[in-house]
PDB file of N, CA and C in Angstrom:
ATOM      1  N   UNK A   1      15.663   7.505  14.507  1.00  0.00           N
ATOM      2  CA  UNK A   1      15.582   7.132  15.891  1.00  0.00           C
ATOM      3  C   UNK A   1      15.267   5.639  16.000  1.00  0.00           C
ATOM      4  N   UNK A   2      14.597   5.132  14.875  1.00  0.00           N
ATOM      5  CA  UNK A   2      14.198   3.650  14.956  1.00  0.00           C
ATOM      6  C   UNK A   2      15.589   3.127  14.669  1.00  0.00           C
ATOM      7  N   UNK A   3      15.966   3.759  14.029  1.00  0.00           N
ATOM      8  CA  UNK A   3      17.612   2.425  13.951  1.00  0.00           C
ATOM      9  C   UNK A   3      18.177   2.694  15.292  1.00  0.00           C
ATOM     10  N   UNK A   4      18.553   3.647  15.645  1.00  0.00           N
ATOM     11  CA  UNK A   4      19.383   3.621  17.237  1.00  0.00           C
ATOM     12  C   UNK A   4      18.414   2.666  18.355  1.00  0.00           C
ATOM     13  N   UNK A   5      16.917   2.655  18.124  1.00  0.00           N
ATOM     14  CA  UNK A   5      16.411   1.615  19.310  1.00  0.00           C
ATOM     15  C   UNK A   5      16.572   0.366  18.699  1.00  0.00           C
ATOM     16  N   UNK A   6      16.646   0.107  17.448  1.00  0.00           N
ATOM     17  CA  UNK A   6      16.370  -1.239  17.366  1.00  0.00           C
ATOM     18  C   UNK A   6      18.172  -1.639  17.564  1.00  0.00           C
ATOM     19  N   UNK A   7      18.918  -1.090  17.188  1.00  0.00           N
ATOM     20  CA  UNK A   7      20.823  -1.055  17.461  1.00  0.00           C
ATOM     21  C   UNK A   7      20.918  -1.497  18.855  1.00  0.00           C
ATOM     22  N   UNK A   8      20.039  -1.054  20.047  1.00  0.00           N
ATOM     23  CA  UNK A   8      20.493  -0.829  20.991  1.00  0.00           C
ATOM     24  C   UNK A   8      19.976  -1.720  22.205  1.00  0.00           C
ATOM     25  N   UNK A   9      18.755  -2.722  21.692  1.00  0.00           N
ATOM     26  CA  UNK A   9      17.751  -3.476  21.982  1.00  0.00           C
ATOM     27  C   UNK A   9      18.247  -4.998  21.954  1.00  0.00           C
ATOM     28  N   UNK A  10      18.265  -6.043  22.676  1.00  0.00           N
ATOM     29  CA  UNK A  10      18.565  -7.340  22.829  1.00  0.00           C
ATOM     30  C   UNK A  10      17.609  -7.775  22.180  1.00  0.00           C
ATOM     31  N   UNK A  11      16.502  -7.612  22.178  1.00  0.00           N
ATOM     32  CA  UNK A  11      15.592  -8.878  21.962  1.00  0.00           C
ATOM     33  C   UNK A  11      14.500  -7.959  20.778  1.00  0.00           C
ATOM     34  N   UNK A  12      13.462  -8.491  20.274  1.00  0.00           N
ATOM     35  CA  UNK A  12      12.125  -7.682  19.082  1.00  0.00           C
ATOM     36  C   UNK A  12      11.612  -7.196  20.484  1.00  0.00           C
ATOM     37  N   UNK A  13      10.954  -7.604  21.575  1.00  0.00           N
ATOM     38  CA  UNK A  13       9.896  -7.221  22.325  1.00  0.00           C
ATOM     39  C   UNK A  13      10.467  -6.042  23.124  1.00  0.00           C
ATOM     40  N   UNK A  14      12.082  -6.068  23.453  1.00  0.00           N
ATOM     41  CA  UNK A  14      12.660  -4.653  24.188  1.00  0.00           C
ATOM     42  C   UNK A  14      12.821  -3.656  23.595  1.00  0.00           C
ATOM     43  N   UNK A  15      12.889  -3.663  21.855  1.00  0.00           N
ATOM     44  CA  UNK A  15      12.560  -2.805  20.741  1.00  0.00           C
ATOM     45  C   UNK A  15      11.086  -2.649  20.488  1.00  0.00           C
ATOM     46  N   UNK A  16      10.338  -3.233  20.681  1.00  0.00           N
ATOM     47  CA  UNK A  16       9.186  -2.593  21.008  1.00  0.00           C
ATOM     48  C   UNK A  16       8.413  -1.961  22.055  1.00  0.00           C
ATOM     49  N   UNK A  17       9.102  -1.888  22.875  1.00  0.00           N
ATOM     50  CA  UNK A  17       8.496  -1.642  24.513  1.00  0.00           C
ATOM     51  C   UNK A  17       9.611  -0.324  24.507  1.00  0.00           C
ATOM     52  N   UNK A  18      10.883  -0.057  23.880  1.00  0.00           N
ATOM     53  CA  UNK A  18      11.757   1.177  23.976  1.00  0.00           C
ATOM     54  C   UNK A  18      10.823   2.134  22.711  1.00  0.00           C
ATOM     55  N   UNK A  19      10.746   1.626  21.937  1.00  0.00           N
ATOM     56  CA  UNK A  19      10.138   1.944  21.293  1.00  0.00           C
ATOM     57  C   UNK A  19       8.213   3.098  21.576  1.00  0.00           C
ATOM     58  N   UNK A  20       7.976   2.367  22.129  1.00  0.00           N
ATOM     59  CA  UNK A  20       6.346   2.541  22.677  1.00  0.00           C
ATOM     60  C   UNK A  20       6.773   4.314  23.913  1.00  0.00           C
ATOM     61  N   UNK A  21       7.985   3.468  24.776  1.00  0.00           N
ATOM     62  CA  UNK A  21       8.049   4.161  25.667  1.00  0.00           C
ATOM     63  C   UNK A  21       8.693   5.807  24.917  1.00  0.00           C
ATOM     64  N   UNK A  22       9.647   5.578  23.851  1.00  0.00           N
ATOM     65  CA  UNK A  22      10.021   6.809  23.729  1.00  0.00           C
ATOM     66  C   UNK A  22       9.179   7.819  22.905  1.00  0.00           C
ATOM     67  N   UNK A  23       8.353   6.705  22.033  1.00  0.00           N
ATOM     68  CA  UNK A  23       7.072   7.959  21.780  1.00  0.00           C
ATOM     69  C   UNK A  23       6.101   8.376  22.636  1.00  0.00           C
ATOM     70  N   UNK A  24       5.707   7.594  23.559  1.00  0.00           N
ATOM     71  CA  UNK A  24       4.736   8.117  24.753  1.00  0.00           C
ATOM     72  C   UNK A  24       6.103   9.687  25.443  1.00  0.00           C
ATOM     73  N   UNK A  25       7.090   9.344  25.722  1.00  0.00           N
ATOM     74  CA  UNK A  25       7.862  10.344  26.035  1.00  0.00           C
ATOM     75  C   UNK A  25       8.166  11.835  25.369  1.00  0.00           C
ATOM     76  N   UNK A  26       8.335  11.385  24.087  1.00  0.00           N
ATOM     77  CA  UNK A  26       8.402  12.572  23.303  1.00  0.00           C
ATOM     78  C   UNK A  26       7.184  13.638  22.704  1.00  0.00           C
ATOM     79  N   UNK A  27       5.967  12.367  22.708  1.00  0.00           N
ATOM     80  CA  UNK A  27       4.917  13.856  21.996  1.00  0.00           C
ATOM     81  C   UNK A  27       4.557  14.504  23.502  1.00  0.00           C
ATOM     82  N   UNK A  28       4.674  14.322  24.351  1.00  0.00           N
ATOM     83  CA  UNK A  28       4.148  14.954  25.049  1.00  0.00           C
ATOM     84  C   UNK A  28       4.632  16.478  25.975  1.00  0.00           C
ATOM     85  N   UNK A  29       6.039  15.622  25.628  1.00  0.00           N
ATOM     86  CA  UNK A  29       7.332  16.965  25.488  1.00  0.00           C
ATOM     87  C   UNK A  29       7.737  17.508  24.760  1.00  0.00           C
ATOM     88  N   UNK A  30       7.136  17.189  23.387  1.00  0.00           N
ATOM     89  CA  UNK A  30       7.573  18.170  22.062  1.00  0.00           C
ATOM     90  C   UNK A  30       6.508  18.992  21.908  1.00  0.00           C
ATOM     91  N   UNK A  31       4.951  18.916  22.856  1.00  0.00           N
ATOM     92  CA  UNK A  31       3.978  19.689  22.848  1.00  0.00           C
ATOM     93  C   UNK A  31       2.890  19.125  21.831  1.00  0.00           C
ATOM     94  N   UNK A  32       2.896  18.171  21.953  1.00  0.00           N
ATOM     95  CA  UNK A  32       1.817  17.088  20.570  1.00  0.00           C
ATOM     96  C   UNK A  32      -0.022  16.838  21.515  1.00  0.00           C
ATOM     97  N   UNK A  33       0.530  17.342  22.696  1.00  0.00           N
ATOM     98  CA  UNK A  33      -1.101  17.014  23.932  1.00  0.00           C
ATOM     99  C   UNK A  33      -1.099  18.543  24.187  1.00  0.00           C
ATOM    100  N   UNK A  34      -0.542  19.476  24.583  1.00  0.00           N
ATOM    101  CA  UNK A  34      -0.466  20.234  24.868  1.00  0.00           C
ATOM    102  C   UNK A  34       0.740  21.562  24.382  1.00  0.00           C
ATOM    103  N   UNK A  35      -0.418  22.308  24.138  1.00  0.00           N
ATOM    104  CA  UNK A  35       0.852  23.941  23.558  1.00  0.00           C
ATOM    105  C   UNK A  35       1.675  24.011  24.671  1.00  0.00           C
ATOM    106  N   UNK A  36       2.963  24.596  23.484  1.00  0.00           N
ATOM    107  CA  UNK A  36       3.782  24.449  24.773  1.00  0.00           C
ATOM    108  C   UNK A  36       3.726  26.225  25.251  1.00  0.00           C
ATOM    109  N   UNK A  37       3.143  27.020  24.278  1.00  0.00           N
ATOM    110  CA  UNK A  37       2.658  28.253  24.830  1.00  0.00           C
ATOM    111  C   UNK A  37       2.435  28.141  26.071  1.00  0.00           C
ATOM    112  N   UNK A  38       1.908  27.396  26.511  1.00  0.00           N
ATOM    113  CA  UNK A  38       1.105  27.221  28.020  1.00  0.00           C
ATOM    114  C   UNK A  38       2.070  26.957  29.203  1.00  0.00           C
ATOM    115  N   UNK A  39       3.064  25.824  28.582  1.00  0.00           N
ATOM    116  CA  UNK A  39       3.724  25.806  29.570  1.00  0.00           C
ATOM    117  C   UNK A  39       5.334  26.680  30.069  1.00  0.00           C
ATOM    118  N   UNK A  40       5.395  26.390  31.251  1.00  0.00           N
ATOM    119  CA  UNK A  40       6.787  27.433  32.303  1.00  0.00           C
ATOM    120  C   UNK A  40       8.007  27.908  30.751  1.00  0.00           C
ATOM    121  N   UNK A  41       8.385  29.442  30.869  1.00  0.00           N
ATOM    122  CA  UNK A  41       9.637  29.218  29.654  1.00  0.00           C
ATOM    123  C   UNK A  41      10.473  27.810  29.889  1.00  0.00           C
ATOM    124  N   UNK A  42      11.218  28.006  31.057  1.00  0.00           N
ATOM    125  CA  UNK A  42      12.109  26.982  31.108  1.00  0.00           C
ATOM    126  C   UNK A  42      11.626  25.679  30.725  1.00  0.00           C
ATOM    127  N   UNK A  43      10.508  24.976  30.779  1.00  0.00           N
ATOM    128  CA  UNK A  43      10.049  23.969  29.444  1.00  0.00           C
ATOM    129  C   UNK A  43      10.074  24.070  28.284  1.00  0.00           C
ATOM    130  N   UNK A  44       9.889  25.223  27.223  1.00  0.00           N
ATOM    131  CA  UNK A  44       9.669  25.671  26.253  1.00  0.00           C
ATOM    132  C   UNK A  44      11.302  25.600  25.863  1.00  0.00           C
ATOM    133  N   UNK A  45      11.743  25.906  26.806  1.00  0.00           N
ATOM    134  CA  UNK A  45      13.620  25.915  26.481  1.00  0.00           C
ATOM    135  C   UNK A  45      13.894  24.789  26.251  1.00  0.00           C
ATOM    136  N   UNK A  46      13.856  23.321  27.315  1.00  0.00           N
ATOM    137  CA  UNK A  46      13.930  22.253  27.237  1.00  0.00           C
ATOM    138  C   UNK A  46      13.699  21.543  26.439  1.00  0.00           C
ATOM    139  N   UNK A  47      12.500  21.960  25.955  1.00  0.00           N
ATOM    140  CA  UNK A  47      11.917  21.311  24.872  1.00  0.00           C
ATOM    141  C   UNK A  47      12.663  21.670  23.300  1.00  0.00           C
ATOM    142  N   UNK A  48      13.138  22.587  23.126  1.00  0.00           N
ATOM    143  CA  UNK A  48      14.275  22.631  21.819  1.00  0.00           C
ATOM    144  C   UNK A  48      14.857  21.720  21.452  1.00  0.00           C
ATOM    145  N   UNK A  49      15.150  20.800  22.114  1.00  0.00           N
ATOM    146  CA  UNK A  49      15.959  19.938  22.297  1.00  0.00           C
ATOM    147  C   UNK A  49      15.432  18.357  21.409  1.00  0.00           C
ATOM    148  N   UNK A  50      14.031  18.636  21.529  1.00  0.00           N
ATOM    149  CA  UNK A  50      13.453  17.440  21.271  1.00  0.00           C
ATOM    150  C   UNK A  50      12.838  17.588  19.773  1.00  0.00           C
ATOM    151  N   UNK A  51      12.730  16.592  18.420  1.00  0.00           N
ATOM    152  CA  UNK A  51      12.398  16.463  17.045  1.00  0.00           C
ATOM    153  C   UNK A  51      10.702  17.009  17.314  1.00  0.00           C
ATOM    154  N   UNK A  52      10.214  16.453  17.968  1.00  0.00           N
ATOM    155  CA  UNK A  52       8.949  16.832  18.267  1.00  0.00           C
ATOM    156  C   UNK A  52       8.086  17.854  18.295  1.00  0.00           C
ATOM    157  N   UNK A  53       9.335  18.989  18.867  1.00  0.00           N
ATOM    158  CA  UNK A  53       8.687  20.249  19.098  1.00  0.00           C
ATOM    159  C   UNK A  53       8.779  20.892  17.872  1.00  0.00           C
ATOM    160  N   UNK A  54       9.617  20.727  16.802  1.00  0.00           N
ATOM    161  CA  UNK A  54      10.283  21.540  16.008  1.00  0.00           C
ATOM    162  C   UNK A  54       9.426  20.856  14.771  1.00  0.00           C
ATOM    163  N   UNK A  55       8.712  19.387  14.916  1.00  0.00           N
ATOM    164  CA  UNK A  55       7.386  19.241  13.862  1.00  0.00           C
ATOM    165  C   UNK A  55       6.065  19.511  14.435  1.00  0.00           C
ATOM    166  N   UNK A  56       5.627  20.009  15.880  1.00  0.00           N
ATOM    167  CA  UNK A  56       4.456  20.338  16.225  1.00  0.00           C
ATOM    168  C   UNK A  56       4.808  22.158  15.503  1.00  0.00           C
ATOM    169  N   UNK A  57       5.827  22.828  15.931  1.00  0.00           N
ATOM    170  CA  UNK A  57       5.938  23.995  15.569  1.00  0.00           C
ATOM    171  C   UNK A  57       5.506  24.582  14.013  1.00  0.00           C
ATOM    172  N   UNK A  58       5.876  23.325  13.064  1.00  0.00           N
ATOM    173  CA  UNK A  58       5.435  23.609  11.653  1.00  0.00           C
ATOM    174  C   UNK A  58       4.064  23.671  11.435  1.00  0.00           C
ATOM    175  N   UNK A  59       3.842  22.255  11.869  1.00  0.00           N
ATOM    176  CA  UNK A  59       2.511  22.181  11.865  1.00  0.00           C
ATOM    177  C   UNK A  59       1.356  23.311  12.392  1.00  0.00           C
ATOM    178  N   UNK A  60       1.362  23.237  13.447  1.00  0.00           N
ATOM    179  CA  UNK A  60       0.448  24.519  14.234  1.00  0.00           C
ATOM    180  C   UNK A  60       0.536  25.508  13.537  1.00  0.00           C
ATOM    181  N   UNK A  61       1.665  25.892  12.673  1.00  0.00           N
ATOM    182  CA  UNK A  61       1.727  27.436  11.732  1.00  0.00           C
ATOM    183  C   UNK A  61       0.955  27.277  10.720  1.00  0.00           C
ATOM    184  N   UNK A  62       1.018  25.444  10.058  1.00  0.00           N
ATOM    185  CA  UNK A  62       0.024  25.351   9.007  1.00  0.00           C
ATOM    186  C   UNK A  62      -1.276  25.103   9.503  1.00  0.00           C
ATOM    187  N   UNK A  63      -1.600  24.385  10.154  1.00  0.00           N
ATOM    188  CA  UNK A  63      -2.754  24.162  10.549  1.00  0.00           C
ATOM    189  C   UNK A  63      -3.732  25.344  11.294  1.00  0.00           C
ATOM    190  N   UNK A  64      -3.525  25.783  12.500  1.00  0.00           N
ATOM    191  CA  UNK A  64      -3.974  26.947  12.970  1.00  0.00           C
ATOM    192  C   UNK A  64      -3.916  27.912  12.667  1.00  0.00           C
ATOM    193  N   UNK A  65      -2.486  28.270  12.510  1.00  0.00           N
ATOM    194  CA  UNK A  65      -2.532  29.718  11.804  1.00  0.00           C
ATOM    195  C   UNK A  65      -2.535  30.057  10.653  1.00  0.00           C
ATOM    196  N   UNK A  66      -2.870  29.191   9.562  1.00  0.00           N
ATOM    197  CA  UNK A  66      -3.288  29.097   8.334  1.00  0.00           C
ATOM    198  C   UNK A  66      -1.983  29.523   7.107  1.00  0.00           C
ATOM    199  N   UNK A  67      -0.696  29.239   7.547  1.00  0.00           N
ATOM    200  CA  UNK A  67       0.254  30.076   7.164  1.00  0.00           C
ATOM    201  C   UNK A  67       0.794  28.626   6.166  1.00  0.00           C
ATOM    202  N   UNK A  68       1.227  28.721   4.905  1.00  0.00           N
ATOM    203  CA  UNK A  68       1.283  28.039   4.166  1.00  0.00           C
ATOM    204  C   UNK A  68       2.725  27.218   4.520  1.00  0.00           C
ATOM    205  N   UNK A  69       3.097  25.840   3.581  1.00  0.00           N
ATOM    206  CA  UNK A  69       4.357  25.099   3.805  1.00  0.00           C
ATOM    207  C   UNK A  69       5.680  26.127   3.512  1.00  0.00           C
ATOM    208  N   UNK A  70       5.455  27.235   2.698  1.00  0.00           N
ATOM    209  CA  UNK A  70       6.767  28.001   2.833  1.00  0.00           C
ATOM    210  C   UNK A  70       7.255  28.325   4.447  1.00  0.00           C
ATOM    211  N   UNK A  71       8.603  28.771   4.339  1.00  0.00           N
ATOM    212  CA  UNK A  71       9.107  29.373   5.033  1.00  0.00           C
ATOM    213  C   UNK A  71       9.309  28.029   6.496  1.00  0.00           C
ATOM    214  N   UNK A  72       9.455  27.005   5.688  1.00  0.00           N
ATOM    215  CA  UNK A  72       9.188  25.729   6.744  1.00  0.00           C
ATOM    216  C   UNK A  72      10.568  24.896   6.278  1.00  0.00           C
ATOM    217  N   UNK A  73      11.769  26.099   6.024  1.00  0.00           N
ATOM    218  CA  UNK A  73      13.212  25.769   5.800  1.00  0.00           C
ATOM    219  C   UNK A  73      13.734  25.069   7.084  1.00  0.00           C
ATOM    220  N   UNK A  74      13.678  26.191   7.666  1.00  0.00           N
ATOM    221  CA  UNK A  74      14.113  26.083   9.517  1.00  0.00           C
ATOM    222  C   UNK A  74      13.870  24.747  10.293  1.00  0.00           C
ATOM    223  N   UNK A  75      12.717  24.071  10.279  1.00  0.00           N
ATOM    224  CA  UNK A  75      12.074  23.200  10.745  1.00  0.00           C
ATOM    225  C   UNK A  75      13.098  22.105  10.073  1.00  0.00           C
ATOM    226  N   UNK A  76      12.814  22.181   8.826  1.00  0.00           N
ATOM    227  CA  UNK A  76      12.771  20.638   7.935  1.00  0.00           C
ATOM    228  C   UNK A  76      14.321  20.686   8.253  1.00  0.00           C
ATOM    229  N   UNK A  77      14.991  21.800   8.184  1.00  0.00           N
ATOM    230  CA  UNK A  77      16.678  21.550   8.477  1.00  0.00           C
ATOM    231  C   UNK A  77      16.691  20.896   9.888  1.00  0.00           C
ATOM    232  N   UNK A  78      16.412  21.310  11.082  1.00  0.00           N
ATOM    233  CA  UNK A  78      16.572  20.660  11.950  1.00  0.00           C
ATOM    234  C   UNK A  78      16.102  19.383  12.348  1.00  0.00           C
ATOM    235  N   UNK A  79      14.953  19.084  11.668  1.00  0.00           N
ATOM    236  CA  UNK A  79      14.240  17.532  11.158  1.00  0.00           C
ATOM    237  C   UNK A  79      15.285  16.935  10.657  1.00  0.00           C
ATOM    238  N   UNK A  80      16.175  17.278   9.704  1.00  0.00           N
ATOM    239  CA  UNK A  80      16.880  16.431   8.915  1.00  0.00           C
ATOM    240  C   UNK A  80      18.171  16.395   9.561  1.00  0.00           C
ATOM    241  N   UNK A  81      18.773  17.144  10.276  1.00  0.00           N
ATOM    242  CA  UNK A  81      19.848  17.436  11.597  1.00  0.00           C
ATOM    243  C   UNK A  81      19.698  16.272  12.328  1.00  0.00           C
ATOM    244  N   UNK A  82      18.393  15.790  12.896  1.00  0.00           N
ATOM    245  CA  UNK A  82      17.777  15.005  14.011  1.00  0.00           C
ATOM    246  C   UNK A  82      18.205  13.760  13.663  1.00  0.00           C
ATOM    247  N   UNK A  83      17.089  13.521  12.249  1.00  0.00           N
ATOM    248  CA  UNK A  83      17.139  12.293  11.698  1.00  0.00           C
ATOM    249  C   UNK A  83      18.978  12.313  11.482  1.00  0.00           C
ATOM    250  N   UNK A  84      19.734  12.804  10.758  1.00  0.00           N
ATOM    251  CA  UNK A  84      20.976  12.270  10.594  1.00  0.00           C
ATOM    252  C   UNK A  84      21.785  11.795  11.955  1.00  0.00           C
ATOM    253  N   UNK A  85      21.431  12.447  12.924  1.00  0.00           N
ATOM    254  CA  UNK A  85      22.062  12.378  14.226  1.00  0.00           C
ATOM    255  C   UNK A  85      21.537  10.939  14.749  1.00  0.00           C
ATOM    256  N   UNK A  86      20.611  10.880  14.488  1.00  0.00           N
ATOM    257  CA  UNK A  86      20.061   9.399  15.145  1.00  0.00           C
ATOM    258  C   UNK A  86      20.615   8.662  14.300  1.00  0.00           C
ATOM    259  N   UNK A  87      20.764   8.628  12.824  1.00  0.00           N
ATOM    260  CA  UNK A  87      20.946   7.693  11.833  1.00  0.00           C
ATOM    261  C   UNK A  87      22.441   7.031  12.206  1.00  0.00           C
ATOM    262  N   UNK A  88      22.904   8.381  12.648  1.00  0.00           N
ATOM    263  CA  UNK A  88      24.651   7.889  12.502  1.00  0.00           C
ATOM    264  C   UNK A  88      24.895   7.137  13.764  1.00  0.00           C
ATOM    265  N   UNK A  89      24.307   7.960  14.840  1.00  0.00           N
ATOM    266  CA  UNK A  89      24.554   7.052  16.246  1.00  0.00           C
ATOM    267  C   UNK A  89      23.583   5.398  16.262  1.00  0.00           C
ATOM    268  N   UNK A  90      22.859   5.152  15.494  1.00  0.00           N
ATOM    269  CA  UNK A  90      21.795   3.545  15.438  1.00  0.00           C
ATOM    270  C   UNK A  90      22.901   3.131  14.331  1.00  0.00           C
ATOM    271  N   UNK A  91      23.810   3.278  13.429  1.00  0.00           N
ATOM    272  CA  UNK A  91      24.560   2.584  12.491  1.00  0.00           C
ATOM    273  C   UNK A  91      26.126   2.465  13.039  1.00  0.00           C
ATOM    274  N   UNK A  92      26.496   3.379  13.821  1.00  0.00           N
ATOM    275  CA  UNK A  92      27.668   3.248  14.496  1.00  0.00           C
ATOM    276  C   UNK A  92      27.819   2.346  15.148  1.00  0.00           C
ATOM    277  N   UNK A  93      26.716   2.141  16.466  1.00  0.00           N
ATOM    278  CA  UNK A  93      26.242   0.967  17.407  1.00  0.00           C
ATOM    279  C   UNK A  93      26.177   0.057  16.040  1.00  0.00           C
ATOM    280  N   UNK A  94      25.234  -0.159  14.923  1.00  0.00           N
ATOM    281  CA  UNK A  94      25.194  -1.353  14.267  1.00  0.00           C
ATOM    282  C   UNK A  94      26.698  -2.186  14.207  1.00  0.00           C
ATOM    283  N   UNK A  95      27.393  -0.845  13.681  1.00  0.00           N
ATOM    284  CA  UNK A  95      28.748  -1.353  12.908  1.00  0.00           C
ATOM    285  C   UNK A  95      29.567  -1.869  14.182  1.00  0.00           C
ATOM    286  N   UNK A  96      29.410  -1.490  15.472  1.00  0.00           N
ATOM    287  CA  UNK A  96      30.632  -2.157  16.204  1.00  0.00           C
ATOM    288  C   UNK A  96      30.248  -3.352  16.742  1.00  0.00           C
ATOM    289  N   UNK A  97      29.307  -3.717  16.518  1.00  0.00           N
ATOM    290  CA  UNK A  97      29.119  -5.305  17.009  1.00  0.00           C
ATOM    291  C   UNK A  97      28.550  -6.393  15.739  1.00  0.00           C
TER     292      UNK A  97
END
């Protein structure tokens, strides 16, 4: 995701300020302040969508529910789904200009 903001950014300080803004955006919608147990389904749906939820989800299984790094296929595939998806769209933008 850092290569697509910094690809996509004019200046260091608008890559840091896109930057700032899209992590203030994402933990809080991937459920990093708050379970997303708690919140409406249709958030919980929404939220699929986002890298965030799908590393708070591992985590909380290890951490709280005491359930070891196995079975943490699922996650790391879609982690690595994410990351490639960002990778290709921040190097594509690199490559056409």
């Amino acid at each position: 995701m850092g290569t697509l903001i910094v690809n996509t950014s004019k200046t260091t300080e608008q890559a840091g300020g896109l930057f700032i803004l899209t992590t203030f955006l994402l933990v809080p919608l991937g459920g990093c302040w708050v379970f997303l147990e708690i919140t409406p389904k249709a958030f919980q749906s929404l939220a699929q969508v986002l890298p965030t939820t799908w590393a708070m989800r591992r985590f909380m299984d290890v951490i709280a529910c005491g359930q070891g790094p196995q079975g943490a296929l699922l996650e790391i595939l879609v982690l690595l789904g994410f990351a490639v998806l960002f990778f290709i769209r921040g190097l594509w933008r690199f490559c056409l200009e």
